[in-house]
Protein backbone atom coordinates (compact mmCIF):
# COMPACT_ATOMS: atom_id res chain seq x y z
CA UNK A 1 -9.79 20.72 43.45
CA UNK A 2 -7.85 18.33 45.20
CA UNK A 3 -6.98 20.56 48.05
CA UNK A 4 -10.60 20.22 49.34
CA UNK A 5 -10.07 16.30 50.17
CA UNK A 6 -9.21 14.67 52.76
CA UNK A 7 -5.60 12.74 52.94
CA UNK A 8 -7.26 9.73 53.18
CA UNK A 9 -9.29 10.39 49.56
CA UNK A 10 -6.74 11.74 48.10
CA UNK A 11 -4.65 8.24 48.60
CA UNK A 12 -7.39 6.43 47.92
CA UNK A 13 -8.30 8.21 44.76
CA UNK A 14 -4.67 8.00 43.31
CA UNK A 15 -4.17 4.54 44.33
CA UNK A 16 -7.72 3.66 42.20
CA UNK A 17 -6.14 5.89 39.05
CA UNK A 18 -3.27 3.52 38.80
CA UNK A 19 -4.72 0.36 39.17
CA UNK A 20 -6.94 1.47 36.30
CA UNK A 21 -4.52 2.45 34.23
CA UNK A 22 -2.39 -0.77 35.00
CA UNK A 23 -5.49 -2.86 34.05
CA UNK A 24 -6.78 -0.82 31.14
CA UNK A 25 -4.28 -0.11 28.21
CA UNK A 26 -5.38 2.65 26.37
CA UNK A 27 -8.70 2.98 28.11
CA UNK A 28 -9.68 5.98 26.66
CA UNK A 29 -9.38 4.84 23.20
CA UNK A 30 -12.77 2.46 22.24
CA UNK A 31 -11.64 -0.80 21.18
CA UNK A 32 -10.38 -1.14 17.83
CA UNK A 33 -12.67 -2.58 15.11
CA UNK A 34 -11.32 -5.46 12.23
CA UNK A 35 -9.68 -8.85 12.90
CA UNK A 36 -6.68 -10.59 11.22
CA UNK A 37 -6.72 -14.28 10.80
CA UNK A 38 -4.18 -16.51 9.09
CA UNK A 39 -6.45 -19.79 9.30
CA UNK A 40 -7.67 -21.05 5.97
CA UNK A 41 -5.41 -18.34 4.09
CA UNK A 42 -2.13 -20.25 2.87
CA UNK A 43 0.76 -18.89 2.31
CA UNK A 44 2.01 -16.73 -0.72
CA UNK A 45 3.35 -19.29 -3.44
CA UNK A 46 6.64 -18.26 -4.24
CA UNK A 47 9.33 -17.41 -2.31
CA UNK A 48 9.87 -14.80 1.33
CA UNK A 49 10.14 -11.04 -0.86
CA UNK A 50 10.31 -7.18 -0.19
CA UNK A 51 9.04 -4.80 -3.09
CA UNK A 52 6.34 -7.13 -5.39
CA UNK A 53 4.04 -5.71 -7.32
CA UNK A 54 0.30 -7.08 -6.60
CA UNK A 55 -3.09 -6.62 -8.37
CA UNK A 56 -6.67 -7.80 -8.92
CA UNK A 57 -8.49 -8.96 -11.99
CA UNK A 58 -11.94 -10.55 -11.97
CA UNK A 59 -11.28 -11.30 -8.26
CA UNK A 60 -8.20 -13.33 -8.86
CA UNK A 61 -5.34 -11.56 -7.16
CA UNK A 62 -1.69 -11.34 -8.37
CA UNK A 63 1.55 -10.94 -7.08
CA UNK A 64 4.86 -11.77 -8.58
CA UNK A 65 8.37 -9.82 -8.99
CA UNK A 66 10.72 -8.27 -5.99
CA UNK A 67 13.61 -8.81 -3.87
CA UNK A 68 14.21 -12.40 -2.70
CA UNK A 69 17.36 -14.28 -0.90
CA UNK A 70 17.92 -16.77 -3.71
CA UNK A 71 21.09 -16.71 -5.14
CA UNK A 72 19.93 -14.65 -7.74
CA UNK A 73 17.49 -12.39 -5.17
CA UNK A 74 15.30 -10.01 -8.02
CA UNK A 75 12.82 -12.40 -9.39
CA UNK A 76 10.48 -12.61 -12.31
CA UNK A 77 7.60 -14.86 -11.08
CA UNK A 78 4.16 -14.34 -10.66
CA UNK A 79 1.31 -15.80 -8.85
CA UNK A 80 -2.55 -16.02 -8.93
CA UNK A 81 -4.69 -16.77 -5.74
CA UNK A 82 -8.29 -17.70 -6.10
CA UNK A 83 -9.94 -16.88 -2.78
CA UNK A 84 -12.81 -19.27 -3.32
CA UNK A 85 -10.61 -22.05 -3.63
CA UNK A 86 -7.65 -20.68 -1.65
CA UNK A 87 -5.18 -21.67 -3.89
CA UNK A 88 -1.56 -20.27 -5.02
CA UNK A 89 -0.83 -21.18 -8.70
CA UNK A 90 2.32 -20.20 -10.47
CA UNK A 91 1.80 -18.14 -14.32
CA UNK A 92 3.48 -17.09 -17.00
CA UNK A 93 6.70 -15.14 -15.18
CA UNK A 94 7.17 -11.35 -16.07
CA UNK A 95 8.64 -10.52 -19.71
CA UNK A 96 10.79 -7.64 -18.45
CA UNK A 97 14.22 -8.15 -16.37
CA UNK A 98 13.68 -9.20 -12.58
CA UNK A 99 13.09 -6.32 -10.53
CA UNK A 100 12.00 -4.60 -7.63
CA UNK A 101 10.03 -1.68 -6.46
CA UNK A 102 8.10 -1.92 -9.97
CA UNK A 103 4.03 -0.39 -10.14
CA UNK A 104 1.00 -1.94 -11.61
CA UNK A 105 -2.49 -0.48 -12.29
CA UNK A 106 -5.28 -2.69 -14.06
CA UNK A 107 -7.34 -1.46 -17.01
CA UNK A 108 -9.50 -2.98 -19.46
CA UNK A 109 -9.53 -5.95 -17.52
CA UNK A 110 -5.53 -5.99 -18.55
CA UNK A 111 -2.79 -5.03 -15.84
CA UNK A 112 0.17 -3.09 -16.64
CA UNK A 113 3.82 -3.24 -14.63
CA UNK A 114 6.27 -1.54 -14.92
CA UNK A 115 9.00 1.14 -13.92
CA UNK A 116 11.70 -0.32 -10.70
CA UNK A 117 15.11 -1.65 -10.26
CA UNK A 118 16.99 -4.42 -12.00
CA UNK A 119 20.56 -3.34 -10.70
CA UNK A 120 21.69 -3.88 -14.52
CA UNK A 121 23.86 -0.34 -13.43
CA UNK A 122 25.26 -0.24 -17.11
CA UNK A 123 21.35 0.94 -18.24
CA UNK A 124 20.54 4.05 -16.63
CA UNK A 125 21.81 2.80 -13.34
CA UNK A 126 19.74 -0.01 -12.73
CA UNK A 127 16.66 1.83 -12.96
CA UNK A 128 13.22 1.21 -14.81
CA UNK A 129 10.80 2.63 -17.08
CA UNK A 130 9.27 0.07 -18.90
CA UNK A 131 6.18 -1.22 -18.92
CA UNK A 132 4.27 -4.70 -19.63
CA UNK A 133 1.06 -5.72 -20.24
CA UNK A 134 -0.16 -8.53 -18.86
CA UNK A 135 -3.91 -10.56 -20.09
CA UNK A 136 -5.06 -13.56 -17.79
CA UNK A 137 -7.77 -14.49 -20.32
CA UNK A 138 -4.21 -16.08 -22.52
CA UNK A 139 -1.76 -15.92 -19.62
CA UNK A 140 0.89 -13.47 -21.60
CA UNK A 141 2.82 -10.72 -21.22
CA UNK A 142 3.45 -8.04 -23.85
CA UNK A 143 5.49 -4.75 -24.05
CA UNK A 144 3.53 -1.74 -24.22
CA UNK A 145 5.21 2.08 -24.64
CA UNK A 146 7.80 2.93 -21.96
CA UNK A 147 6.83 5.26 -19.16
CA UNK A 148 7.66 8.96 -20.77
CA UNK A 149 9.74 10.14 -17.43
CA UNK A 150 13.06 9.24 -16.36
CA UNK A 151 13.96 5.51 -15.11
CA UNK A 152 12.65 5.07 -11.42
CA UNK A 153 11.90 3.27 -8.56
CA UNK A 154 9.45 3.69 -5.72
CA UNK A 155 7.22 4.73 -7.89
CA UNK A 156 2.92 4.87 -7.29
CA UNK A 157 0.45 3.91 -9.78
CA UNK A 158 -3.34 3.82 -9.13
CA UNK A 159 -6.53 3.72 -11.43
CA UNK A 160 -9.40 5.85 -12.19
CA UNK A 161 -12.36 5.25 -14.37
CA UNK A 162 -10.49 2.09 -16.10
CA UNK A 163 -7.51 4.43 -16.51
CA UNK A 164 -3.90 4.29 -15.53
CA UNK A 165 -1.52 6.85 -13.89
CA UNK A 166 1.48 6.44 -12.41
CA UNK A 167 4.17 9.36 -10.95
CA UNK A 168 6.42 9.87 -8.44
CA UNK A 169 9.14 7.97 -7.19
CA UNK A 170 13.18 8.16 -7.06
CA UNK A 171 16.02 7.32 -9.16
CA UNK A 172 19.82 7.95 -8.96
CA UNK A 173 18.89 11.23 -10.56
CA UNK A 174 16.76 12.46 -7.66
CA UNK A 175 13.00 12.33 -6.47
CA UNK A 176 10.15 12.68 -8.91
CA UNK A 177 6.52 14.25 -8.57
CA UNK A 178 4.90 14.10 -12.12
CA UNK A 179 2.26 12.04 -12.90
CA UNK A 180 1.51 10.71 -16.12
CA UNK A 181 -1.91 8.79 -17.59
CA UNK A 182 -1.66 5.66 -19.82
CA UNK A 183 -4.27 5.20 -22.58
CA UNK A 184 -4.39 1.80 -23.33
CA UNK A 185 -6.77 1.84 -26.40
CA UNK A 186 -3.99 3.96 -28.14
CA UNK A 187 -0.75 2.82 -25.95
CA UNK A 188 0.31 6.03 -25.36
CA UNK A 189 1.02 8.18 -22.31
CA UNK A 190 -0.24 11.78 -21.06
CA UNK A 191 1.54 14.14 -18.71
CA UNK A 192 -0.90 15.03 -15.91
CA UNK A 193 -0.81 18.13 -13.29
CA UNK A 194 2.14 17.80 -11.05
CA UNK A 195 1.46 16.33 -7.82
CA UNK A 196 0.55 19.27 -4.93
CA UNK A 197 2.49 17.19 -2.50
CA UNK A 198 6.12 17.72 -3.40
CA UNK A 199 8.60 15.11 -4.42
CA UNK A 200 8.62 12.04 -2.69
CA UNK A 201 9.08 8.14 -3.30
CA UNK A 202 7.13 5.06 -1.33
CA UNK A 203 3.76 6.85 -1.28
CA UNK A 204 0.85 5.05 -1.20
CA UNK A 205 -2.78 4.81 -3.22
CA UNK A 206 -5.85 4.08 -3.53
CA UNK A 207 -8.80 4.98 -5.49
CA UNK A 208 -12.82 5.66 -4.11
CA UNK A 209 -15.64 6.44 -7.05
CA UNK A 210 -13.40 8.35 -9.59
CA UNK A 211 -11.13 10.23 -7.44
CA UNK A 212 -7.83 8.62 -6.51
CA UNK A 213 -6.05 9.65 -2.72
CA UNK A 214 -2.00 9.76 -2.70
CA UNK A 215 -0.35 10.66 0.10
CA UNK A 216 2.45 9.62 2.86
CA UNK A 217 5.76 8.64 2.19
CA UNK A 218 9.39 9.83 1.77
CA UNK A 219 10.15 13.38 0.86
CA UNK A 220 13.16 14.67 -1.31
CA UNK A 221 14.88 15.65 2.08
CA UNK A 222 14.66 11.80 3.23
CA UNK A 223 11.91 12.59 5.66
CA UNK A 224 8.89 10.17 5.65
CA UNK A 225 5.71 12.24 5.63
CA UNK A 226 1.80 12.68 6.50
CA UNK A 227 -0.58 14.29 4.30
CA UNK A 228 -3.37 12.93 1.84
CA UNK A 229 -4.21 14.25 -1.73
CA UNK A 230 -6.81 13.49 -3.86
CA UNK A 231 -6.81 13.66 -7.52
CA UNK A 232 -9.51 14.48 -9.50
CA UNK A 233 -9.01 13.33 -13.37
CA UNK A 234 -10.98 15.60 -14.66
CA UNK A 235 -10.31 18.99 -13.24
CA UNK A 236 -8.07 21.65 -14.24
CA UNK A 237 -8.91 21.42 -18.17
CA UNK A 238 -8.27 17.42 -18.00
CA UNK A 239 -5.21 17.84 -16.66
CA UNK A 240 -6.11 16.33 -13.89
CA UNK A 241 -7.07 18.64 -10.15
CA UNK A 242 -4.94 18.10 -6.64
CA UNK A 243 -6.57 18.87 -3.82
CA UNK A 244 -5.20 18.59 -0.14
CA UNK A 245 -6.78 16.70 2.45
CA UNK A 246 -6.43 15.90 5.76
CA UNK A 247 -4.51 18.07 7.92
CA UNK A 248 -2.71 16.56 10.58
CA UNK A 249 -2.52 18.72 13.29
CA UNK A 250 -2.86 17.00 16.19
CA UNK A 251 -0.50 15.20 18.34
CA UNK A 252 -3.27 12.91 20.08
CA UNK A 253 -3.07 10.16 18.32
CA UNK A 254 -6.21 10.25 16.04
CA UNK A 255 -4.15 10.10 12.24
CA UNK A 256 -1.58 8.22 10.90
CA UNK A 257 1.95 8.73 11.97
CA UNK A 258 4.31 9.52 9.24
CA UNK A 259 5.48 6.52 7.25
CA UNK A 260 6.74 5.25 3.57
CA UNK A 261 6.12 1.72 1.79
CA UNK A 262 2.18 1.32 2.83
CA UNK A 263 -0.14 -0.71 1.15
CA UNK A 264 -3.24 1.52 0.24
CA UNK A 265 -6.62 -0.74 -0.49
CA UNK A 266 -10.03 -0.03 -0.79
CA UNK A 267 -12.87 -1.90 1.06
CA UNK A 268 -16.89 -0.80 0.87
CA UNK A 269 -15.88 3.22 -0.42
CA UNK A 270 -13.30 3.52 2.49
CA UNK A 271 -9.43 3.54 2.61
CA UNK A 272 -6.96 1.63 4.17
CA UNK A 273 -3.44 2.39 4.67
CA UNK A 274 -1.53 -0.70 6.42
CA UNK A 275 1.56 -1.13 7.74
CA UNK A 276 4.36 0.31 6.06
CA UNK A 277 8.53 0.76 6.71
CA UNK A 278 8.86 0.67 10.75
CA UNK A 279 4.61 0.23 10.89
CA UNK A 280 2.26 -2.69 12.15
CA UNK A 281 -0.68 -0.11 12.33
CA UNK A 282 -3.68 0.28 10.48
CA UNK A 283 -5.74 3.34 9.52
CA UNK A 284 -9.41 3.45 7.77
CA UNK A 285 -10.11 6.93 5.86
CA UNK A 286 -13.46 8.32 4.94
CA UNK A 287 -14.03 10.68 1.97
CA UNK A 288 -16.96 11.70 3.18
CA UNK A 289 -15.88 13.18 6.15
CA UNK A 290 -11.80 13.31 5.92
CA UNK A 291 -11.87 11.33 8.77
CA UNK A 292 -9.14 8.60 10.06
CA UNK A 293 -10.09 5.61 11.89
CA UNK A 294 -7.60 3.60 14.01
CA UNK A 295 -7.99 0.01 13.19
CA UNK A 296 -6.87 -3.29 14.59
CA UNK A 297 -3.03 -3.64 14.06
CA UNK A 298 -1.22 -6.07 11.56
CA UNK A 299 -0.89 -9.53 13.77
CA UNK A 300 2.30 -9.86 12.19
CA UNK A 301 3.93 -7.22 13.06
CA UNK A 302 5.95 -4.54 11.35
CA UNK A 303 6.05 -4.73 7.67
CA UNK A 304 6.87 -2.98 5.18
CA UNK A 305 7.05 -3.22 0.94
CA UNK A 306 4.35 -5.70 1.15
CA UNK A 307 1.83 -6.79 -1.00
CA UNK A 308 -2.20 -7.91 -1.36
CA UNK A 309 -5.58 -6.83 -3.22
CA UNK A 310 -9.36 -6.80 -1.71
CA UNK A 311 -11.77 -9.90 -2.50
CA UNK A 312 -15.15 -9.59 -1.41
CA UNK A 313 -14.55 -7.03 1.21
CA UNK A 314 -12.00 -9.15 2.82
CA UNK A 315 -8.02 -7.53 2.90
CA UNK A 316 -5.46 -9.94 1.82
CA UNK A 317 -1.88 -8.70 3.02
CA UNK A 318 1.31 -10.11 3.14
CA UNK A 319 4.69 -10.90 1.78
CA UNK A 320 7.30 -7.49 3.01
CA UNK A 321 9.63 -7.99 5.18
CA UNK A 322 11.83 -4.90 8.08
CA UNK A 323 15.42 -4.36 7.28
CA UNK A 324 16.52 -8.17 8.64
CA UNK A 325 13.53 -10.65 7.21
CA UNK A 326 11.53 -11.22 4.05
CA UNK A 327 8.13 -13.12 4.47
CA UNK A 328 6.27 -15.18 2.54
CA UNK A 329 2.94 -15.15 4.92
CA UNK A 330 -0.35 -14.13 4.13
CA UNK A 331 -3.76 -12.67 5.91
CA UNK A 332 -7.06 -11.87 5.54
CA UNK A 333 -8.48 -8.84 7.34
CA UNK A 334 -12.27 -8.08 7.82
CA UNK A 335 -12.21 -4.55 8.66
CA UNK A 336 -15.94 -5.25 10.12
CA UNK A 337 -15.07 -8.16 12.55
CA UNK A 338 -13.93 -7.75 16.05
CA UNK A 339 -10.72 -9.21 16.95
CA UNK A 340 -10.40 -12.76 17.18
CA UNK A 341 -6.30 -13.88 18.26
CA UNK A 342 -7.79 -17.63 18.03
CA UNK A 343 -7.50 -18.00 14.29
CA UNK A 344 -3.69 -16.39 13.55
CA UNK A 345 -2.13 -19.78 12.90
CA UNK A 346 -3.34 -22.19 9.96
């Protein structure tokens, strides 16, 4: 009811709005939670790459593959990091041709990669849909049965209950949404119900108790999208159940924005979805209540196609790169901290 107050009032009243707005930055929003810190992590162990393929076994983590700028840029190596000792070591390099854009999923303590690019155009274009298994115990790589859909790229992958799946993705001959499961005990492959979400490529994963979450990404009409579904192995006669999630409806601010190439991780039975194509931003999801949660931003900025894996509740992130630069830089996030700029530089 501003036309009850006095001139005076009123000036003095808007004058106090925009000083503390000028001072406060988003000070309606409570301060975001979880701090980034480069100090103590070292960087990744091979060279600055887009579109690696990363895992976790027995709380080593792995990443190894992608798009480089050596003179020959796709790439076959792989790397270990032991987070107790924070060392990079260098193992046995990928069986398959270099590539990029592959998926991996762990199970029986074994992971699996597979699918991508290789730009060999005289094999189905370039594109992928083989598959490797790879056992730390000996440090080898093996072939295993070739994904049963067409060649891709862009694929997802995640795992439930010590089981594989991967679907999706995009190929010369269009974007994909089946899903398929991967028995490893008799190295063959299951078609699963189609995903709910509609064709797409870049989505991202992750997996809480024995339902996995797939959502975001780019859609068959090139439009990068926002919408979670979880998949329940189980359901539907074993042919696996989709359910949607989240519905974002609101224009406030309090989900995700749209976005493709995200790195989905799991820390403590709660989601994360960083980064991403044109994204520094981080988002925490809850099952429990289909709830999003805006955490503290990526201190190095936008990123996309990266990689990392989850050690002892801490995020470790890095490698990507934006349409000009490839990294080779690595994090740790504690989603639990408070934000501490101090320790960004070793």
């Amino acid at each position: 009811m501003f036309n009850t107050l006095k001139k005076s009032s009123l000036t003095l009243l808007i004058a106090s709005t925009a000083l503390f707005q000028f001072g406060c930055d988003n000070s309606d929003d409570p301060d975001k939670v979880g701090n980034w810190y480069k100090k103590g992590v070292p960087s990744f162990g091979g060279s600055p790459r887009t579109g690696a393929v990363s895992f976790l076994i027995n709380n080593i983590g792995y990443i190894g593959g992608g798009y480089t700028s050596e003179t020959v840029p796709r790439v076959k190596d792989f790397w270990s990091y032991d987070a107790a000792t924070k060392i990079w070591s260098q193992v046995a390099p990928f069986t398959g041709s270099a590539r990029t854009d592959a998926v991996a999923f762990v199970s029986g303590g074994k992971a699996y990669v597979g699918t991508g690019y290789d730009g060999v155009l005289a094999t189905d274009n370039g594109y992928k849909r083989d598959f490797f298994q790879y056992t730390p115990g000996t440090n080898t790589w093996k072939a295993v049965a070739d994904f049963p859909g067409l060649p891709r790229q862009y694929a997802s992958a995640f795992t439930v209950g010590d089981v594989g799946y991967v679907g999706l993705g995009f190929s010369s001959s269009g974007y994909f949404q089946d899903v398929f499961k991967y028995d490893a005990a008799t190295d063959s492959w299951t078609e699963m119900a189609t995903f709910l979400g509609g064709k797409r490529r870049g989505a991202s994963t992750f997996t809480i108790g024995n339902i996995a979450y797939v959502g975001f990404g780019t859609n068959n009409s090139g439009t990068n999208v926002r919408d979670l579904y979880q998949f329940e192995p189980a359901g539907n006669g074993g042919k696996g159940l989709w359910t949607q999630k989240t519905v974002f409806d609101d224009d406030e601010g309090d989900f995700p924005t749209a976005r493709a190439n995200a790195l989905g991780l799991v820390v403590n039975n709660l989601g994360y979805i960083i980064a991403g194509a044109g994204n520094s931003d981080v988002w925490e999801y809850n099952p429990t209540t289909d709830i999003w949660l805006e955490k503290t931003a990526f201190n190095g900025g936008v990123r996309g196609f990266a990689a990392g894996f989850v050690v002892n509740d801490i995020i470790y992130f890095g490698t990507g790169g934006t349409t000009s630069a490839r990294y080779d830089d690595f994090w740790g996030f504690d989603p639990a901290a408070t934000d501490d700029d101090d320790d960004n530089v070793n």
